[in-house]
C-alpha atoms as a PDB file:
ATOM      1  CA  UNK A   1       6.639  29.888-153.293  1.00  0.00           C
ATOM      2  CA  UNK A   2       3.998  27.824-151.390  1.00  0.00           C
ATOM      3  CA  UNK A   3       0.627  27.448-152.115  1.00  0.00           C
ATOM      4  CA  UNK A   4      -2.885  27.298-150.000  1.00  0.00           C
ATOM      5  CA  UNK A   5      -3.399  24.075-149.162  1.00  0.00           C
ATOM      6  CA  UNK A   6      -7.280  24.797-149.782  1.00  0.00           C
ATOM      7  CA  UNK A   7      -7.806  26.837-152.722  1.00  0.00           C
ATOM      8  CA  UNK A   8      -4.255  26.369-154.378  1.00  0.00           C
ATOM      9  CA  UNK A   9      -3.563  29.727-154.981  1.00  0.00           C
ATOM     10  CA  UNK A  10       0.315  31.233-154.411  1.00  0.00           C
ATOM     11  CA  UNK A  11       1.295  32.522-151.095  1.00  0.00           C
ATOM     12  CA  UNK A  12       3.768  34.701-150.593  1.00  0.00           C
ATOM     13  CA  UNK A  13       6.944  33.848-148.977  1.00  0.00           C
ATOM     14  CA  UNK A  14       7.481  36.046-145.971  1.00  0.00           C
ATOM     15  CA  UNK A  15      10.806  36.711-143.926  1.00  0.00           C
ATOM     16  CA  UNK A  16      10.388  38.451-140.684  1.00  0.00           C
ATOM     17  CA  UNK A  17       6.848  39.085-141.635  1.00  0.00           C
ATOM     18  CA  UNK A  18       7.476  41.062-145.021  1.00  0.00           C
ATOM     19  CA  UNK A  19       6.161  39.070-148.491  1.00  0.00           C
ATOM     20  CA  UNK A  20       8.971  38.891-150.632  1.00  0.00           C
ATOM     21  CA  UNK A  21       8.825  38.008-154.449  1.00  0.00           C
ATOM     22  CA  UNK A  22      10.334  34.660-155.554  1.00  0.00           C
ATOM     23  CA  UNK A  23      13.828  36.368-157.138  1.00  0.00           C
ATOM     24  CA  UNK A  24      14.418  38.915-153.831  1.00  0.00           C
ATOM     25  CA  UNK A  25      13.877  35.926-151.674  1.00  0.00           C
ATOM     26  CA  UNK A  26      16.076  33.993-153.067  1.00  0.00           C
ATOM     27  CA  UNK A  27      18.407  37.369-153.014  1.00  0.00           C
ATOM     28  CA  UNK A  28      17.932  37.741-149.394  1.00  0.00           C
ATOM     29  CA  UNK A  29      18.428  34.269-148.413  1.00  0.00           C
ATOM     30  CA  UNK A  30      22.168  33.997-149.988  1.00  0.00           C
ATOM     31  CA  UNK A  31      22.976  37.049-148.419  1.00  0.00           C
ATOM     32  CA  UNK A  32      21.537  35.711-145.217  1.00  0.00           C
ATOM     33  CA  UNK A  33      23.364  32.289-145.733  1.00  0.00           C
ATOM     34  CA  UNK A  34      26.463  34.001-147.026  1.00  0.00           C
ATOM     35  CA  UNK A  35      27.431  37.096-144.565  1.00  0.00           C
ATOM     36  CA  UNK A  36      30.101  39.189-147.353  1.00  0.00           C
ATOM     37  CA  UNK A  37      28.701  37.585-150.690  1.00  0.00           C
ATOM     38  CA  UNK A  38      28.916  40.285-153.504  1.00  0.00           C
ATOM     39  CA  UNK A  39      26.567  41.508-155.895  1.00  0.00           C
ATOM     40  CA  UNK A  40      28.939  39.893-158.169  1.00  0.00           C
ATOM     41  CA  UNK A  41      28.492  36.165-156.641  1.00  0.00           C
ATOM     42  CA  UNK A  42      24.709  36.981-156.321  1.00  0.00           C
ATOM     43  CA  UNK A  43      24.817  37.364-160.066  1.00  0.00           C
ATOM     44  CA  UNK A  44      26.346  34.471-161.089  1.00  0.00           C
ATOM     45  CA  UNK A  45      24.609  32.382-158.629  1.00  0.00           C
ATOM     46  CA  UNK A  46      21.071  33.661-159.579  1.00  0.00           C
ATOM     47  CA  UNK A  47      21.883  34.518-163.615  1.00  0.00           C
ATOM     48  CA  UNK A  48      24.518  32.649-164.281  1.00  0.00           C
ATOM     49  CA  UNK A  49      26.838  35.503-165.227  1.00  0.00           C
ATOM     50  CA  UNK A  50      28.448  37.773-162.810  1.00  0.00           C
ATOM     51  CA  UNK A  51      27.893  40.177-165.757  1.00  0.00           C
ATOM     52  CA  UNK A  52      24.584  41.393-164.101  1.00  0.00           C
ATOM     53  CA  UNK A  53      25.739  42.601-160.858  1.00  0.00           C
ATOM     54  CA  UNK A  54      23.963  46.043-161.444  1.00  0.00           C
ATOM     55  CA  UNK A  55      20.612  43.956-161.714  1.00  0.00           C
ATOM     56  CA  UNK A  56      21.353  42.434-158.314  1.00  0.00           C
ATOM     57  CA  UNK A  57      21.971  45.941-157.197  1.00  0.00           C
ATOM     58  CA  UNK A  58      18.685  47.082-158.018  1.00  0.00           C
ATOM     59  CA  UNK A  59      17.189  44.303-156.436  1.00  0.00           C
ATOM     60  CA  UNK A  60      19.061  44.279-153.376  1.00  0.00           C
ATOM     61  CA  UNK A  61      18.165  48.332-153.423  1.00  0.00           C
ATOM     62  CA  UNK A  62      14.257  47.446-153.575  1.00  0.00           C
ATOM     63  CA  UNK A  63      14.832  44.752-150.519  1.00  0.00           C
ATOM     64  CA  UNK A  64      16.289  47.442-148.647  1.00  0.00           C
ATOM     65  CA  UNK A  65      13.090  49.918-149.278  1.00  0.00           C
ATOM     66  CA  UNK A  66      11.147  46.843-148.553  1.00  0.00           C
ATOM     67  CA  UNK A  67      12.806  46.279-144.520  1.00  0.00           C
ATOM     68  CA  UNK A  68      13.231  50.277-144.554  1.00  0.00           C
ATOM     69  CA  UNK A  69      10.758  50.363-140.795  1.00  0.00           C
ATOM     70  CA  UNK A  70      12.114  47.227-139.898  1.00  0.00           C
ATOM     71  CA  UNK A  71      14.779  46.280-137.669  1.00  0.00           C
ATOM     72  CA  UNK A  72      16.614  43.634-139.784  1.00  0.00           C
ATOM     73  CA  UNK A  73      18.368  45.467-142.297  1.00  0.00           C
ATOM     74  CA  UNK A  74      20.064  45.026-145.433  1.00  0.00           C
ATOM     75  CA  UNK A  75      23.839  46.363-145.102  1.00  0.00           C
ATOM     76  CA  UNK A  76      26.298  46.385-148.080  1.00  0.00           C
ATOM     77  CA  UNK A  77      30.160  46.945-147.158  1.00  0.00           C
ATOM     78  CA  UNK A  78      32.444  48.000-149.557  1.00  0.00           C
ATOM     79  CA  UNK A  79      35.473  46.099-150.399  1.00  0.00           C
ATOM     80  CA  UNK A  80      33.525  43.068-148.501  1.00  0.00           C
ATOM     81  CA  UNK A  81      29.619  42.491-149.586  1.00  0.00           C
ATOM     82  CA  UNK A  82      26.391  42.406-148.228  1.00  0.00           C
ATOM     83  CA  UNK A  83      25.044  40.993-144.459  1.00  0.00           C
ATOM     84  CA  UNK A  84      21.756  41.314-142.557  1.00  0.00           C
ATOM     85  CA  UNK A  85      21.685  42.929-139.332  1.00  0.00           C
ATOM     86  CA  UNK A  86      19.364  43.523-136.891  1.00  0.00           C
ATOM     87  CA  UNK A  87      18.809  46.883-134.784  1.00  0.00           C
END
């Protein structure tokens, strides 16, 4: 999260122009820096317990909604994990 230099408020982080909450940024930039990471590794990565993979899901599921007109796109594969890909 950054803030305005001149009234100090929070400003959204964006990623190829869409504002994206602290936790689904962070999200969406290990599955950007980790083509194939699972919802598992997200999980124990972000919560400390891979025991909330269904939470990442969710999230993961809302960043998808989120890029839904956009060309980068969120893509899970089974048996393998998620990667960004552009149209």
């Amino acid at each position: 999260m950054t803030y305005c230099p001149h009234c100090g408020q929070r400003v959204p982080s964006k990623r190829h122009g869409i504002a994206i909450p602290p936790l689904k940024l962070r999200i969406f930039d290990l599955i950007k820096s980790r083509p194939g990471i699972t919802s598992a590794e997200i999980a124990a990565i972000v919560y400390d317990t891979p025991d909330k993979a269904g939470i990442v899901r969710v999230h993961v599921g809302q960043l998808r909604e989120m890029f839904l007109d956009h060309p980068v796109q969120i893509r899970g594969v089974a048996h393998y994990g998620y990667r960004i890909t552009a149209a």
